[in-house]
N, C-alpha and C. Protein backbone atom coordinates (compact mmCIF):
# COMPACT_ATOMS: atom_id res chain seq x y z
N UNK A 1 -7.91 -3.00 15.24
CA UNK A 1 -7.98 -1.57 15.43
C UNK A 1 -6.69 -0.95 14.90
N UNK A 2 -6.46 0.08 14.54
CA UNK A 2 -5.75 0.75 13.57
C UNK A 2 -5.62 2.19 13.82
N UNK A 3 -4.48 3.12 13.65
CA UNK A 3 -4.51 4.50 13.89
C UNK A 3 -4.24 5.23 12.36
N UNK A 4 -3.83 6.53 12.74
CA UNK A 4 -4.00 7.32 11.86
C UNK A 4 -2.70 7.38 11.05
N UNK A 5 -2.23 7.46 10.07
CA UNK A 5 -1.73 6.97 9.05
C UNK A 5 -1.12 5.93 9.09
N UNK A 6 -1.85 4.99 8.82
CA UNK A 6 -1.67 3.40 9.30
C UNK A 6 -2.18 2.63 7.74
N UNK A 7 -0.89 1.90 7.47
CA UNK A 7 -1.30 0.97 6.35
C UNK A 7 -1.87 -0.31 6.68
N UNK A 8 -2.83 -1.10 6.51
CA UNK A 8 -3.66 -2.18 6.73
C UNK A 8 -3.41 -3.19 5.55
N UNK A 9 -2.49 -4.70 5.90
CA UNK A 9 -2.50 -4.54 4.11
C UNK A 9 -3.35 -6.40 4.72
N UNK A 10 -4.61 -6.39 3.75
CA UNK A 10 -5.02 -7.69 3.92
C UNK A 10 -4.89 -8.85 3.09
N UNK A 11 -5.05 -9.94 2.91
CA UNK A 11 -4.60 -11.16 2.17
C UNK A 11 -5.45 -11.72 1.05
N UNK A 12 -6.38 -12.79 0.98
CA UNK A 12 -7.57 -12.64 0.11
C UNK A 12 -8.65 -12.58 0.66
N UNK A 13 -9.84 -12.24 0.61
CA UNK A 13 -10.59 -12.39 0.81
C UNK A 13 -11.82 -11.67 0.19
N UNK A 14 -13.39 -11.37 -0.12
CA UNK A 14 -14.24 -10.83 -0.68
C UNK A 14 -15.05 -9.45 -0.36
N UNK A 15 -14.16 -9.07 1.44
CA UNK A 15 -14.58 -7.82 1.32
C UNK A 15 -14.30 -7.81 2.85
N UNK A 16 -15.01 -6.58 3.26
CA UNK A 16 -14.10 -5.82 4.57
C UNK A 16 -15.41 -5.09 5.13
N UNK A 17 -14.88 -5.10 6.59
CA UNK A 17 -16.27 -4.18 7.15
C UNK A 17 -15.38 -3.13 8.20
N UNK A 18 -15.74 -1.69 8.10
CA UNK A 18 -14.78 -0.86 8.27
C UNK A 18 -16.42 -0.17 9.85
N UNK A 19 -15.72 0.01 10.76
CA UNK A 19 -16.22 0.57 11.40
C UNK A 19 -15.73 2.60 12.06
N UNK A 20 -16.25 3.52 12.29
CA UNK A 20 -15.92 4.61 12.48
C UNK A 20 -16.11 5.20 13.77
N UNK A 21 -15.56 5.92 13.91
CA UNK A 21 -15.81 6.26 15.63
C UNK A 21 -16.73 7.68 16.11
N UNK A 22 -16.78 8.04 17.09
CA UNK A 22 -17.13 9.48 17.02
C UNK A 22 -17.02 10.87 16.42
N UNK A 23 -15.84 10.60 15.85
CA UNK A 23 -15.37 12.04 15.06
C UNK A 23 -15.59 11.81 13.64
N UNK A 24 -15.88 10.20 13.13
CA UNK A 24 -16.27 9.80 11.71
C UNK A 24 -14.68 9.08 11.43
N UNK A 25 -14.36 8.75 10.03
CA UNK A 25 -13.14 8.49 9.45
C UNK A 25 -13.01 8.71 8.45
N UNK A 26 -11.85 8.64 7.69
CA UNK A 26 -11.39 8.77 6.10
C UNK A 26 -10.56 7.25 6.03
N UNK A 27 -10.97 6.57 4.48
CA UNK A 27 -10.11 5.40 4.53
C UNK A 27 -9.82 5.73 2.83
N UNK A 28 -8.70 5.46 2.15
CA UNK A 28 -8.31 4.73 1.15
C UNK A 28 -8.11 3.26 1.03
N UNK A 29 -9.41 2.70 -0.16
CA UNK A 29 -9.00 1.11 -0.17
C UNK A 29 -8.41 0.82 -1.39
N UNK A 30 -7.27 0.17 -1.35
CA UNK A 30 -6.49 0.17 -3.03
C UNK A 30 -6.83 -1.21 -3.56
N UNK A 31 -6.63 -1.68 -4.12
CA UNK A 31 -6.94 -3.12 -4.81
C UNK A 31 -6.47 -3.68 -5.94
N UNK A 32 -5.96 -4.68 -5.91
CA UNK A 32 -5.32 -5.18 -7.36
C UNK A 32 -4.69 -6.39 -7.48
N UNK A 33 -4.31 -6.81 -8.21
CA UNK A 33 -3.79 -8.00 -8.47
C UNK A 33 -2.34 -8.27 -8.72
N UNK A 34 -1.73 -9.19 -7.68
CA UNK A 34 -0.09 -8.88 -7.20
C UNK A 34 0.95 -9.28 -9.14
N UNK A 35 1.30 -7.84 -9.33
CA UNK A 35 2.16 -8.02 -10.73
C UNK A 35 3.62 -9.22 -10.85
N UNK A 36 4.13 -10.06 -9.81
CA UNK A 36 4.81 -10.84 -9.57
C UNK A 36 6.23 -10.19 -10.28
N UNK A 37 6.53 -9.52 -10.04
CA UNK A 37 7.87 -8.69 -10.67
C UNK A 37 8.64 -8.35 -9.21
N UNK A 38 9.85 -7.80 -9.30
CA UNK A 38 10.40 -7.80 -8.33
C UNK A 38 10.35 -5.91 -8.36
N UNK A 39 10.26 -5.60 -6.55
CA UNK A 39 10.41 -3.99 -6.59
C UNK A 39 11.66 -3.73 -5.39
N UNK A 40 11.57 -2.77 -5.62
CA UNK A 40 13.24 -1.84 -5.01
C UNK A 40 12.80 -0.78 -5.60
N UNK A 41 12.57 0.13 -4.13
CA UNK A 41 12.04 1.45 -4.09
C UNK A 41 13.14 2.10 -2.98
N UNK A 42 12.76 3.39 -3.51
CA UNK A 42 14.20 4.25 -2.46
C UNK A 42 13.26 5.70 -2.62
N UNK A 43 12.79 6.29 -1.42
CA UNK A 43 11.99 6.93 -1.41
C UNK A 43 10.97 7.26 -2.43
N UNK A 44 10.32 7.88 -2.53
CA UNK A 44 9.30 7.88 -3.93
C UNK A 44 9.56 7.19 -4.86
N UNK A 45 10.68 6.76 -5.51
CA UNK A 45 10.83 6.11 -6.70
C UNK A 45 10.96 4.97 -6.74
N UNK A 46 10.06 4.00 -7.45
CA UNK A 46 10.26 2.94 -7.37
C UNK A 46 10.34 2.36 -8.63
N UNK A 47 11.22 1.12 -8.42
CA UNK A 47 11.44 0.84 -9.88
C UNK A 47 11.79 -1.01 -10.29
N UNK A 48 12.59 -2.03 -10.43
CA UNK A 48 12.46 -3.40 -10.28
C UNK A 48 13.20 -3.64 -9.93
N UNK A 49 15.04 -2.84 -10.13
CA UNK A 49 16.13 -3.21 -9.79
C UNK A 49 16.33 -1.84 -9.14
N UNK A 50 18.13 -2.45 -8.22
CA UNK A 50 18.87 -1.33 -7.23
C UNK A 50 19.29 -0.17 -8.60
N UNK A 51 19.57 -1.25 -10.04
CA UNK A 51 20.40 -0.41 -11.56
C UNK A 51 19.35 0.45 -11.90
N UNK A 52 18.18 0.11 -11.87
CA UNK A 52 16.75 1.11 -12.32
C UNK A 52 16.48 2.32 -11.44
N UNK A 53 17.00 1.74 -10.25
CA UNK A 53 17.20 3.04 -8.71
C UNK A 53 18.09 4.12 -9.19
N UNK A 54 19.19 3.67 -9.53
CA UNK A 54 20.59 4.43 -9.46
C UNK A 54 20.48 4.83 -10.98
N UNK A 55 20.10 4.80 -11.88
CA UNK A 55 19.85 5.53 -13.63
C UNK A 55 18.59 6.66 -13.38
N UNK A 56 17.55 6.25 -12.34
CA UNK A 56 16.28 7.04 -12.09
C UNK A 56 17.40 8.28 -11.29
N UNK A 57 18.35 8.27 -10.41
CA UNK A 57 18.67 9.49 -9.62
C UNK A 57 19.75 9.62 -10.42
């Protein structure tokens, strides 16, 4: 069970069964395949390194 702006992050598997309650729900499901790169993010911006952080501001 899960609340409202709540990230859900799952592992592998072939699919998901989402249940809704009385008032209904909204979900975003994202999906993809892990890019194996390294990240370092600093509010909105994200980038691979802390040097890619600090040239972006």
């Amino acid at each position: 069970m899960s609340g409202n702006r709540t990230l859900v992050p799952f592992d592998t598997g072939d699919e998901i069964t989402v249940y809704a309650g009385e008032k209904g729900m909204r979900f975003l499901l994202v999906s993809g395949k892990p890019i194996e790169e390294p990240v370092a993010w600093h509010g909105p911006i994200v980038m691979n390194t802390q040097d890619e952080l600090r040239q972006a501001m």
